[in-house]
N, C-alpha and C. Protein backbone atom coordinates (compact mmCIF):
# COMPACT_ATOMS: atom_id res chain seq x y z
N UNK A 1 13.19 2.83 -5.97
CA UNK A 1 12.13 2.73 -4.99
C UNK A 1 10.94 3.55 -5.49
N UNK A 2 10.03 2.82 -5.76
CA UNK A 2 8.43 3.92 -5.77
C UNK A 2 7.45 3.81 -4.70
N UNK A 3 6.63 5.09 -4.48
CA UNK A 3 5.74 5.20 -3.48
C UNK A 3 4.84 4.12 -3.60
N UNK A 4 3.85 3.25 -3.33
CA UNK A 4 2.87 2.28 -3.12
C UNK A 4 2.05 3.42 -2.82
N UNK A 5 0.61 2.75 -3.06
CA UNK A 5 -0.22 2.95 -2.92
C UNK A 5 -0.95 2.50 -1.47
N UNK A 6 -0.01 1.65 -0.95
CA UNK A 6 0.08 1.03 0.62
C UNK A 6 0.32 2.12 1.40
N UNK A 7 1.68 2.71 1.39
CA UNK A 7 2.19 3.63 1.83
C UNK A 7 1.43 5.19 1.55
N UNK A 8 1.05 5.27 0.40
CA UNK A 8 -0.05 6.41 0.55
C UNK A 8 -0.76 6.41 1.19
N UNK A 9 -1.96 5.23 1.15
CA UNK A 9 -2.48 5.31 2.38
C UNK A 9 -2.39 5.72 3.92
N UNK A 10 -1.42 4.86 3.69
CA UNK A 10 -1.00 5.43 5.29
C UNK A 10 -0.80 6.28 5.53
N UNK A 11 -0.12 7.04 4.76
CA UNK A 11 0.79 8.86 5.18
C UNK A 11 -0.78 9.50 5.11
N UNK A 12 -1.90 9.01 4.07
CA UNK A 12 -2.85 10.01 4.65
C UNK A 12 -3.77 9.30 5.38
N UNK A 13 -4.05 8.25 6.05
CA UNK A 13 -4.67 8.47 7.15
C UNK A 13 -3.98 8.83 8.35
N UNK A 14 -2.62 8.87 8.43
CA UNK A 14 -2.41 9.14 9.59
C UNK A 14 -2.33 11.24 9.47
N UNK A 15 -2.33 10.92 8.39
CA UNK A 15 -2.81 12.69 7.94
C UNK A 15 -3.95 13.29 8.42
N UNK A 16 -5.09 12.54 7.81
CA UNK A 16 -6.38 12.93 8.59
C UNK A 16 -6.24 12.74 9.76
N UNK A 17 -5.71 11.76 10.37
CA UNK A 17 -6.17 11.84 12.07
C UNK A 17 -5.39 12.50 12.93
N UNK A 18 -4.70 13.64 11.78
CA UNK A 18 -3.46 14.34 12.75
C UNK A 18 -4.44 16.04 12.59
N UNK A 19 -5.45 15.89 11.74
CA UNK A 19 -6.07 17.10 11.36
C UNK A 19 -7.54 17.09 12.46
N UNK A 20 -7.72 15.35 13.12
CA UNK A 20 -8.78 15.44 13.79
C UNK A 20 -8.25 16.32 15.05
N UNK A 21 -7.17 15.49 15.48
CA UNK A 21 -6.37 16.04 16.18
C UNK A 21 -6.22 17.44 16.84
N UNK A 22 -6.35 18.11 16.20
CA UNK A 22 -6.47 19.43 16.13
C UNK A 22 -7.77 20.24 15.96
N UNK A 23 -8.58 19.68 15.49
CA UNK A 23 -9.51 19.87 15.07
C UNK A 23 -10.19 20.55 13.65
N UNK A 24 -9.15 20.33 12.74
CA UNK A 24 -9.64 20.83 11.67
C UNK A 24 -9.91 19.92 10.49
N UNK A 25 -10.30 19.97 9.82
CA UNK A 25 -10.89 18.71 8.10
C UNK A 25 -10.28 19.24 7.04
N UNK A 26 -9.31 18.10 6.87
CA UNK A 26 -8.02 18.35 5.87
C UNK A 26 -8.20 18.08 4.33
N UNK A 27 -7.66 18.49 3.68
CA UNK A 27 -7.57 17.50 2.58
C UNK A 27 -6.28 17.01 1.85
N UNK A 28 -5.96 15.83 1.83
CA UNK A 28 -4.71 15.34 1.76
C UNK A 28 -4.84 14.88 -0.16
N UNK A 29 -3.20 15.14 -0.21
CA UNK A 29 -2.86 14.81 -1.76
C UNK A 29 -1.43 14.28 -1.42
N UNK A 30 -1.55 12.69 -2.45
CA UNK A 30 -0.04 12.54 -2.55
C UNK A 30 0.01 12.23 -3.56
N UNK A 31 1.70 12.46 -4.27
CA UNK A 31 1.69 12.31 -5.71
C UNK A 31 2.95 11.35 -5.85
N UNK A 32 3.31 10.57 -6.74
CA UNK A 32 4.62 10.01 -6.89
C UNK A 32 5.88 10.96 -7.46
N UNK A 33 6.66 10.26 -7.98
CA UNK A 33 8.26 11.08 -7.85
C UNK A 33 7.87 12.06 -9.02
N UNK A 34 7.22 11.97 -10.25
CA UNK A 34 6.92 12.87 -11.41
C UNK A 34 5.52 13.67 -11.00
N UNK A 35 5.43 14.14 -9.71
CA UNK A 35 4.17 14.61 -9.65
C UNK A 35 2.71 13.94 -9.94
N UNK A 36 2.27 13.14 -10.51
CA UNK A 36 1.13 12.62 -10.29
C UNK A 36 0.54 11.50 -9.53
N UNK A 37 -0.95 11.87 -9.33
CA UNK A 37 -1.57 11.65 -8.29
C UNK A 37 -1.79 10.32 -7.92
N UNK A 38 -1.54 10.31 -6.88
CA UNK A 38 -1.38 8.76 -6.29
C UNK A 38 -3.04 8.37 -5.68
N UNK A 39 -2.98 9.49 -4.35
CA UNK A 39 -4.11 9.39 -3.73
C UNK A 39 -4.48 10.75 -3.30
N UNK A 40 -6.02 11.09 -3.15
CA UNK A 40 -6.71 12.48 -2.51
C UNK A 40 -7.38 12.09 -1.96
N UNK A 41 -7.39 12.76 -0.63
CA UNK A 41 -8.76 12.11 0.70
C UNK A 41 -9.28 13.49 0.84
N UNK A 42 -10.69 14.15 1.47
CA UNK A 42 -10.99 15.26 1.90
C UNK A 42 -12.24 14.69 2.94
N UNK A 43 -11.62 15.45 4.21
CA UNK A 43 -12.19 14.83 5.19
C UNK A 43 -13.68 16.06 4.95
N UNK A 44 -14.82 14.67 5.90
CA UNK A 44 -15.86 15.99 6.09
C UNK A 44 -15.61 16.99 6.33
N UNK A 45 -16.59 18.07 5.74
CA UNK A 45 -16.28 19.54 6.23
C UNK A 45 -15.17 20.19 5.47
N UNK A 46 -14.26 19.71 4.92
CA UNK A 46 -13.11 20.22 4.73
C UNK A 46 -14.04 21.23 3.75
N UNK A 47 -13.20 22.28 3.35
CA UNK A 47 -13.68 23.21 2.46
C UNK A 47 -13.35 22.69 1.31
N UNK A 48 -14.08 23.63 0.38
CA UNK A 48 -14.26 22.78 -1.46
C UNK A 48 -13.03 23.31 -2.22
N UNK A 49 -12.12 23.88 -1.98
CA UNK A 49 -11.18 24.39 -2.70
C UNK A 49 -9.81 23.60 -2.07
N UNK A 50 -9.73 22.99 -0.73
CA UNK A 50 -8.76 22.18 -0.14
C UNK A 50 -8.24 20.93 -1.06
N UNK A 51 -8.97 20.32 -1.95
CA UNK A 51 -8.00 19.45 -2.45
C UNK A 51 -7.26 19.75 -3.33
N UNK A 52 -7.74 20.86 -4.23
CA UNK A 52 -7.03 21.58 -5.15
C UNK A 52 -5.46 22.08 -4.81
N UNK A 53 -5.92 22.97 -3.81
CA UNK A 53 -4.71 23.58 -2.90
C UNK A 53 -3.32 22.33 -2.71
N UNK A 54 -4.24 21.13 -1.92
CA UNK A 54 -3.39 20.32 -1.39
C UNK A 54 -2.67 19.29 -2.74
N UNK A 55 -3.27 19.27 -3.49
CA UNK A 55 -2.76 18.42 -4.85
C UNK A 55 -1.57 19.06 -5.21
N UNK A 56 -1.83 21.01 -5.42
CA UNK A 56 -0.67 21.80 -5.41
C UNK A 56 0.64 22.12 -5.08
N UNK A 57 0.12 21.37 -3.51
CA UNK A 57 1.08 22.11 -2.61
C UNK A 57 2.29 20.04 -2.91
N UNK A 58 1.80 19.30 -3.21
CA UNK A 58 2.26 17.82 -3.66
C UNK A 58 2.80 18.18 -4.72
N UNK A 59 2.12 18.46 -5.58
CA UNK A 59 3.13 18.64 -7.01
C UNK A 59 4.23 19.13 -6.70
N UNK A 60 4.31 20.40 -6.24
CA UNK A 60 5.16 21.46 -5.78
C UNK A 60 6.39 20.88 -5.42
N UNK A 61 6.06 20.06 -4.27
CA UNK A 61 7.09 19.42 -3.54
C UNK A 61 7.98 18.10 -4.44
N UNK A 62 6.69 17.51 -5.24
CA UNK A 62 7.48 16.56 -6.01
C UNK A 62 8.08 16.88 -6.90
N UNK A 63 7.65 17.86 -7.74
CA UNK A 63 8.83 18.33 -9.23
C UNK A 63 9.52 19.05 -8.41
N UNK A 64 9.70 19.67 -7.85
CA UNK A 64 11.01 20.82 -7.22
C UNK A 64 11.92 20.15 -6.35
N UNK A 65 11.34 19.08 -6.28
CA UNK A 65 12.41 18.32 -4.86
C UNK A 65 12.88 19.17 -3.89
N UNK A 66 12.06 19.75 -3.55
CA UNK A 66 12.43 20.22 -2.17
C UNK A 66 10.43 20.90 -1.71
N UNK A 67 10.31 20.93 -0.05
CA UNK A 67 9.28 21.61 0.32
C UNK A 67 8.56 22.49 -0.16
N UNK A 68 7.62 22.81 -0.28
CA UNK A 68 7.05 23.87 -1.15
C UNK A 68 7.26 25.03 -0.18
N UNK A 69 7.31 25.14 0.84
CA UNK A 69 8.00 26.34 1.38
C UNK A 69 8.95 27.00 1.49
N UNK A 70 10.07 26.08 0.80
CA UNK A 70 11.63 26.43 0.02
C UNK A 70 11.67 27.16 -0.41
N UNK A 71 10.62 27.31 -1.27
CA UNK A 71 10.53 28.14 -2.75
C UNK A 71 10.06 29.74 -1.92
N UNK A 72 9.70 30.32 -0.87
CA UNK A 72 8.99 31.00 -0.86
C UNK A 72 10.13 32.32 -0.50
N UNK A 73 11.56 31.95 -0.52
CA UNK A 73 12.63 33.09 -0.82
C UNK A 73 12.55 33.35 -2.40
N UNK A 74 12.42 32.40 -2.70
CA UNK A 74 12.37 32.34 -4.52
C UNK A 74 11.66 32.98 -5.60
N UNK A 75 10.31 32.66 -4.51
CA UNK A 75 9.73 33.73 -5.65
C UNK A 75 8.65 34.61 -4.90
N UNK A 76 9.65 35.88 -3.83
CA UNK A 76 9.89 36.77 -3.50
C UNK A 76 10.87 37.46 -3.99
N UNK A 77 12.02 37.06 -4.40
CA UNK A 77 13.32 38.03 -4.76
C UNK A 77 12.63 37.97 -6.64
N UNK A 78 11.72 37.07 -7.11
CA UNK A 78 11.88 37.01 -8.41
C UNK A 78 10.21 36.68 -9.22
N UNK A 79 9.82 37.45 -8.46
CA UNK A 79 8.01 37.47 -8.46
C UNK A 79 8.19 37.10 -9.94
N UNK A 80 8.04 37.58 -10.98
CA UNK A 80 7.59 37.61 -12.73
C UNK A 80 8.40 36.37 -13.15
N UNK A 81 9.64 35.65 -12.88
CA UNK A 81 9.89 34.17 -13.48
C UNK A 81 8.93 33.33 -12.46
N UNK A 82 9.09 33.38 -11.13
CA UNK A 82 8.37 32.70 -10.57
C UNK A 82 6.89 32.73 -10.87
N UNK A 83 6.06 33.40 -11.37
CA UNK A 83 4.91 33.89 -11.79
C UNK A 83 4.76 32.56 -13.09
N UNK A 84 5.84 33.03 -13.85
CA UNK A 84 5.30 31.63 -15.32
C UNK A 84 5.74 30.51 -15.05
N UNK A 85 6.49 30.03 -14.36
CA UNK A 85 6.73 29.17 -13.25
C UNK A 85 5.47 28.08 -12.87
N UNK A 86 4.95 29.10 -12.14
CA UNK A 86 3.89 28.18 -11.44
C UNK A 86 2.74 28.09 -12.16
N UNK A 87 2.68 28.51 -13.45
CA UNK A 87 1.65 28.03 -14.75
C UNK A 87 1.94 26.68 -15.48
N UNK A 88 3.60 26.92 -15.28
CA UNK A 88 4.36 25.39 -16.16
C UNK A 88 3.80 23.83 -15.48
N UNK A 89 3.47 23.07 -16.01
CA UNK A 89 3.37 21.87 -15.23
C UNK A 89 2.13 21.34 -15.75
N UNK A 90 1.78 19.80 -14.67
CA UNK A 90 0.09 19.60 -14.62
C UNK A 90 -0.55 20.75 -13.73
N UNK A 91 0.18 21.06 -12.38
CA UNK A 91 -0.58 21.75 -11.71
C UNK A 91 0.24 23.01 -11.37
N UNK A 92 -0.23 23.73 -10.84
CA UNK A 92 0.85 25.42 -10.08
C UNK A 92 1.36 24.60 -9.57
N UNK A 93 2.53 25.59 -9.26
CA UNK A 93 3.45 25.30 -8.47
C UNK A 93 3.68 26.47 -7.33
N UNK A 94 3.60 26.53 -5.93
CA UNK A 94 3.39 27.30 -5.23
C UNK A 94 4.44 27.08 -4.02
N UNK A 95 4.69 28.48 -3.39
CA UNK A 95 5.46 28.86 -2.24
C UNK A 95 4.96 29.01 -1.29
N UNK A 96 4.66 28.13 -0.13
CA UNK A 96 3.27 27.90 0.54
C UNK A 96 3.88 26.72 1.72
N UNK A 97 3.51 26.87 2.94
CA UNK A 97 3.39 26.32 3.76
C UNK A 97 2.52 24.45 3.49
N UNK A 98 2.96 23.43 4.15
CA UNK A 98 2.04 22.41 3.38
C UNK A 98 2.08 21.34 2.66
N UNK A 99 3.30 21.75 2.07
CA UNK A 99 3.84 20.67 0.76
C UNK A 99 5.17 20.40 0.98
N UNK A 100 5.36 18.77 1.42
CA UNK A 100 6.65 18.13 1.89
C UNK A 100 7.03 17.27 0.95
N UNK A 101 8.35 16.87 0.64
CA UNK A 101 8.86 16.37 -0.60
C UNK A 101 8.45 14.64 0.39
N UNK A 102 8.53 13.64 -0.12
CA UNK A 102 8.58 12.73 0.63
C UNK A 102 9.95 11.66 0.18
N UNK A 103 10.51 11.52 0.63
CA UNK A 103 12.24 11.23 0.26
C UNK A 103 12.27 9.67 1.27
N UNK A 104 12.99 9.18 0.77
CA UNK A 104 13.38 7.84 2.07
C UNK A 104 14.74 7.36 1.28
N UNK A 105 15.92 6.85 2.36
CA UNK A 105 17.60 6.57 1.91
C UNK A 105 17.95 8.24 0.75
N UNK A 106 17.56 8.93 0.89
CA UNK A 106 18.15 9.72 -0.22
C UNK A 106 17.05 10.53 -1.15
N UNK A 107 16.34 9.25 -1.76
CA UNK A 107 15.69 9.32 -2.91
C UNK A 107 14.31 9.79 -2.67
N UNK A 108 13.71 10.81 -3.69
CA UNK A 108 12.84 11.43 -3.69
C UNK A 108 11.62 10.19 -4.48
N UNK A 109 10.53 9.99 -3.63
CA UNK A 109 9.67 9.19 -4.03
C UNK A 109 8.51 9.50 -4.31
N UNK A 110 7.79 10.91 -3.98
CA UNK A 110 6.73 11.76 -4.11
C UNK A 110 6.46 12.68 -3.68
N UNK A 111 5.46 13.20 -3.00
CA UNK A 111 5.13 14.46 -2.43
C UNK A 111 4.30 14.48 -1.40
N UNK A 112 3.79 14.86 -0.60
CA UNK A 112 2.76 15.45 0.19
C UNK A 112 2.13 16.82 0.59
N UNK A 113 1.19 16.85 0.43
CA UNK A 113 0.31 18.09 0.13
C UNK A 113 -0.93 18.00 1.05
N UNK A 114 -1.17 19.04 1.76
CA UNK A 114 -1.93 19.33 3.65
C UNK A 114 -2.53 20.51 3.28
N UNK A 115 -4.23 20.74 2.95
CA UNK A 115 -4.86 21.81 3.20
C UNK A 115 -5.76 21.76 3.59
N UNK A 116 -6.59 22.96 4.54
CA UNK A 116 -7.61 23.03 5.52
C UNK A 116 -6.82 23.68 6.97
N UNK A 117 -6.00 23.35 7.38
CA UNK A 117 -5.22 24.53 8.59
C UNK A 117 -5.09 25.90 7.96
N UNK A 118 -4.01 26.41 9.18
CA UNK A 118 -3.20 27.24 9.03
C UNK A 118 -1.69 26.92 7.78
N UNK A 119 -1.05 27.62 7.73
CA UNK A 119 0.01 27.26 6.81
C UNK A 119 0.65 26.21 7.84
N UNK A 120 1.15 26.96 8.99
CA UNK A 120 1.70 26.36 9.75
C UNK A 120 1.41 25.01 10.30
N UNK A 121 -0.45 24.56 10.47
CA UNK A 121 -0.89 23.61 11.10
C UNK A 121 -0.54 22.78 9.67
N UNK A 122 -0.69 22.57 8.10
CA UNK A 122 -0.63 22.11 7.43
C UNK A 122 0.58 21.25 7.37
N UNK A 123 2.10 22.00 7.65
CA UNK A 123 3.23 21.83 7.76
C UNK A 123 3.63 21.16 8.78
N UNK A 124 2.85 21.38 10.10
CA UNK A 124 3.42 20.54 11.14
C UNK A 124 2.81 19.23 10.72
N UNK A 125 1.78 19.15 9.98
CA UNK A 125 1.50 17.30 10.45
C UNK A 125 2.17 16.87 9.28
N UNK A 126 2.02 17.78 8.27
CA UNK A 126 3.27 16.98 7.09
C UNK A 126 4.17 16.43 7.92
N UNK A 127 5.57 17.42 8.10
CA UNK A 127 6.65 16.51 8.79
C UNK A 127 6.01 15.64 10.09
N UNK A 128 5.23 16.09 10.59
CA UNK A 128 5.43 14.92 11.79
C UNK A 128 4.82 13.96 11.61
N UNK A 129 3.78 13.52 10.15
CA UNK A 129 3.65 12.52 9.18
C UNK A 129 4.29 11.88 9.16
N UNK A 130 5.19 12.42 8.29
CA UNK A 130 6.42 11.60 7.37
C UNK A 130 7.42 11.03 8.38
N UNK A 131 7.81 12.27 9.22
CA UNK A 131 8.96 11.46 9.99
C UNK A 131 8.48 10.30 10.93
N UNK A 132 7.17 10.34 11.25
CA UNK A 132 6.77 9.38 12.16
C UNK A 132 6.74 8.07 11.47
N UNK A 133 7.12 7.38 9.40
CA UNK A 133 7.00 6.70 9.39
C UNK A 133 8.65 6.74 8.40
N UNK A 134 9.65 7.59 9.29
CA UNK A 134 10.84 7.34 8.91
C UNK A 134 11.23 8.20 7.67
N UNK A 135 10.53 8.51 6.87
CA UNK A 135 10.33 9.43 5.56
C UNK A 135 12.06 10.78 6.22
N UNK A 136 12.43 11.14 5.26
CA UNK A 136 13.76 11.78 5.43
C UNK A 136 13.11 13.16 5.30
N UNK A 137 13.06 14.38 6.36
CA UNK A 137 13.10 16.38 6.16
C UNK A 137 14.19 16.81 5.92
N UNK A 138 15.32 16.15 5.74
CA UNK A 138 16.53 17.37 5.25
C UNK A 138 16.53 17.31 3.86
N UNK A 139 16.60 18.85 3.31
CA UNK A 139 16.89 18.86 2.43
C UNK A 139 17.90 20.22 1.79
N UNK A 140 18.82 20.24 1.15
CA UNK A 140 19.72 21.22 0.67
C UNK A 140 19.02 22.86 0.19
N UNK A 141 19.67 23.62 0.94
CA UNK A 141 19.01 25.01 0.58
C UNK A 141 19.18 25.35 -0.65
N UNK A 142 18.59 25.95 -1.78
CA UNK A 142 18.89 26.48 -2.94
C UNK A 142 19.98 27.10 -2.88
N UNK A 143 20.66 26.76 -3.94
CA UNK A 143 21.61 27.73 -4.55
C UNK A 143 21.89 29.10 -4.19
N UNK A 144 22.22 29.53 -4.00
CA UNK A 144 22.40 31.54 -3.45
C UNK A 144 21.49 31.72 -2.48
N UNK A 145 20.55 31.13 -1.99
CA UNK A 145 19.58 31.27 -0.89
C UNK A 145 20.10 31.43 0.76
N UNK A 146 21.51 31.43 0.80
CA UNK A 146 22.14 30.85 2.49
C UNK A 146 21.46 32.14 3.21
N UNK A 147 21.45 33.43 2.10
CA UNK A 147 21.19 34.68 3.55
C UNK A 147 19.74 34.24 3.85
N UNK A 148 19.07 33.76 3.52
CA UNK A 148 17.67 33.53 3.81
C UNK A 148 17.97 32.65 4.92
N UNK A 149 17.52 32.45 6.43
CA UNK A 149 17.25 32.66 7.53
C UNK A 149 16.57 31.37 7.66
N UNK A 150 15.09 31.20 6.88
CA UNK A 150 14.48 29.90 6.91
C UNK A 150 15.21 29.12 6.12
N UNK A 151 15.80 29.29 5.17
CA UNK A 151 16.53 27.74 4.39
C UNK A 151 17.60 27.22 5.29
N UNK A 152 18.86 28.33 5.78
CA UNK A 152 19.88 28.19 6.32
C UNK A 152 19.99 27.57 7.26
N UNK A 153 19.35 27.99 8.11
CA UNK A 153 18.89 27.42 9.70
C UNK A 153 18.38 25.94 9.93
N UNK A 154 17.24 26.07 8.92
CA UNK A 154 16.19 25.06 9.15
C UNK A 154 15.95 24.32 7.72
N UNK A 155 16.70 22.74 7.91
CA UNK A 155 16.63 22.22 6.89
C UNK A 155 15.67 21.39 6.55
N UNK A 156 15.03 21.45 7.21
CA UNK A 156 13.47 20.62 6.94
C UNK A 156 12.71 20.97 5.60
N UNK A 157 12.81 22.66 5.59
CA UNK A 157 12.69 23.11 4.52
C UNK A 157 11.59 24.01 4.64
């Protein structure tokens, strides 16, 4: 299964109009299953550093297969690997609120990447994006990660 460019669309307009919503000007990135870029929207206003961020926070999610907020036990316990880490790639790779793997039956099909909120506002319209067009949030906690509180609990990620 690969992401369309149909389906990009959609996940980001219904992206932007989840940022009107609220009232803030987003800038949306989605990438396919190897990280690159499918589609980038940046709504008026959005700030000039938001698509960057949001392309990031997509990659993130697509090479790591899992949320980009997964990572953020990860590289806390291990700042200096995680550090050359997020140099490796096309883009950083970051521990950040924002960046949802986008998965459907199983399979990881790309990414999504939300900047211009809060961490938190970024994250809520991700999942409530994705799941609103069936897109799968569970995903397996890292390896040795169970005492961590956010992986354990909450598998969304």
């Amino acid at each position: 299964m690969k992401l369309t460019l149909a389906q990009a669309e959609e996940i980001a307009e219904a992206a932007l109009k989840g940022g009107q919503a609220i009232g803030k000007a987003f800038s949306i990135a989605i990438v396919d299953d190897g990280g690159f870029l499918v589609l980038a929207k940046r709504s008026d206003g959005a700030r000039p550093l938001t698509p960057s961020i949001a392309l990031a926070k997509a990659y993130t999610a697509s090479v790591m297969r899992r949320p980009s907020r997964m990572l953020q036990p990860w590289a806390q316990s291990n700042p200096g690997f995680f550090a050359q880490l997020s140099q490796m790639g096309n883009q950083p790779i970051v521990a950040t609120e924002g960046g949802v793997t986008i998965k459907r039956d199983g399979e990881i099909i790309g990414g999504l990447g939300i900047s211009g909120g809060t961490g938190e506002e970024d994250q809520r319209i991700c999942d409530e994006v994705l799941s609103s067009f069936g897109y799968e949030l569970d995903f397996p906690a890292w390896a040795g990660s169970a005492q961590h509180k956010d992986e354990g609990d909450d598998k969304r990620g």
